[in-house]
Protein backbone atom coordinates (compact mmCIF):
# COMPACT_ATOMS: atom_id res chain seq x y z
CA UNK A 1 4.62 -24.59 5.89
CA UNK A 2 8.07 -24.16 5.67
CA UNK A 3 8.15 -23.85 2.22
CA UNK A 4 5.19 -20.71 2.35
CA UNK A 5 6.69 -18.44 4.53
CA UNK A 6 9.62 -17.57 2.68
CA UNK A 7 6.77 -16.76 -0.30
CA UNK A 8 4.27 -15.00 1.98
CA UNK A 9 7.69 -12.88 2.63
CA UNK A 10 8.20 -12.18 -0.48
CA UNK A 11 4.89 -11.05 -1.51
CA UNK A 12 4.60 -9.17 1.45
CA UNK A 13 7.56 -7.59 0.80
CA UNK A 14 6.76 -6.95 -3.21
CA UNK A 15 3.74 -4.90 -1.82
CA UNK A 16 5.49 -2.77 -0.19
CA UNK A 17 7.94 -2.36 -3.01
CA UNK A 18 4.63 -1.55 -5.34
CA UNK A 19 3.14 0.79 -2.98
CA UNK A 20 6.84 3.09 -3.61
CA UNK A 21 6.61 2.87 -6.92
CA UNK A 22 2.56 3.88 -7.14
CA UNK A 23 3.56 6.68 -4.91
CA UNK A 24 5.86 8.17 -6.71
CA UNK A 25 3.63 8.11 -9.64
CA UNK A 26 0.94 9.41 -7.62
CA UNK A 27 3.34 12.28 -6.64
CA UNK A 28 3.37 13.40 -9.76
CA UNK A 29 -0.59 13.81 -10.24
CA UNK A 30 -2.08 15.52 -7.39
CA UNK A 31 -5.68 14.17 -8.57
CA UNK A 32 -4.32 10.90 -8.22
CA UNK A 33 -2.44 11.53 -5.10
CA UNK A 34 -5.72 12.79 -3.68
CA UNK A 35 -7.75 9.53 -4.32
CA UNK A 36 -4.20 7.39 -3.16
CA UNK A 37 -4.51 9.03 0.09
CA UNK A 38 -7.87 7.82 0.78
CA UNK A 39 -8.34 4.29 1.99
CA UNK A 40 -10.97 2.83 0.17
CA UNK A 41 -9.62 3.81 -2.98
CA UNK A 42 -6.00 2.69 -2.13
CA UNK A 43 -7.05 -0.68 -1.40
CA UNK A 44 -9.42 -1.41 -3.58
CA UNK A 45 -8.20 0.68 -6.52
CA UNK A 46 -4.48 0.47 -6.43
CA UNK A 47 -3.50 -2.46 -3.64
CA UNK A 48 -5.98 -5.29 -5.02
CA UNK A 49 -5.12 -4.61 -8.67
CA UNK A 50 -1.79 -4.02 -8.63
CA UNK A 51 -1.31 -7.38 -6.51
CA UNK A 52 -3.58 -9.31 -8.62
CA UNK A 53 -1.45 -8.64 -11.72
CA UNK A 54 1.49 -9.44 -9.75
CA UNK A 55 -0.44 -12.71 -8.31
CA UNK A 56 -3.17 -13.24 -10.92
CA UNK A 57 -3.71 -16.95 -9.70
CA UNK A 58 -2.29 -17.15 -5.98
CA UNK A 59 -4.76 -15.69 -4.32
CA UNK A 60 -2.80 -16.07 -0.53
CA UNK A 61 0.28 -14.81 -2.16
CA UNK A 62 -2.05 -11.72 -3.34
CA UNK A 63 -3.44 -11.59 0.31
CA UNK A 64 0.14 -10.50 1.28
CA UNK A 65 1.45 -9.00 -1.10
CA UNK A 66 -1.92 -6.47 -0.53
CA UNK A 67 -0.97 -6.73 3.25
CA UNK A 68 2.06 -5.68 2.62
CA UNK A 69 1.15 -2.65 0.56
CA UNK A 70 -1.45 -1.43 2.91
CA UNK A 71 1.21 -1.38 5.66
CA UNK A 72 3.47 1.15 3.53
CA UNK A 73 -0.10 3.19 2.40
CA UNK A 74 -0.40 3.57 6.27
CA UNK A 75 2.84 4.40 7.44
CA UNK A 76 3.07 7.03 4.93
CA UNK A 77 -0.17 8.47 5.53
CA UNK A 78 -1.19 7.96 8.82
CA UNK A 79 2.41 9.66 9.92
CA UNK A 80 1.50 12.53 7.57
CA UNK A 81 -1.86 12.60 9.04
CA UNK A 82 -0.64 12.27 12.50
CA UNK A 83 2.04 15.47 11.84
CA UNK A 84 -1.48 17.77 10.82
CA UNK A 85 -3.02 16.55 14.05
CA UNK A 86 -0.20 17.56 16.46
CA UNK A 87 0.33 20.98 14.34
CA UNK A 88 -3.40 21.69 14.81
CA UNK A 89 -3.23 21.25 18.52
CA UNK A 90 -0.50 23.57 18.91
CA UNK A 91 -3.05 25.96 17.46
């Protein structure tokens, strides 16, 4: 168990670190950045094959590492979303 953890870390961690580097991409495309900001499509279009490149034959490692992403996809979003709600209130 010992010895997972610091890998489960690691992966975790790399998702986050692909989720930066999608975004930025997706930044530059607003099509793209349109379907990245959506859910569905960010996990099962961009999370889930981007980790299973990364992980192509570790399937807990790939768990995490899309864990990991997700968590950055809803920080960033769910704060942006969160900053239309409260200006729309003020309303």
């Amino acid at each position: 168990m010992q010895q997972l953890l610091p890998q489960a870390r690691e992966a975790w961690e790399k998702g986050q670190y692909l989720f930066q580097e999608a975004l930025e991409r997706a930044k530059s495309d607003h099509e793209n950045m349109e379907y990245f900001s959506m859910i569905d499509f960010a996990v099962d279009c961009y999370a889930e094959v981007t980790a299973s490149r990364v992980y192509p034959d570790q399937p807990a490692l790939r768990n995490w590492a899309i864990n990991g992403y997700m968590l950055s996809w809803r920080e960033y979003f769910l704060k942006e979303q969160e900053g239309e709600d409260s200006t729309e209130v003020g309303l």
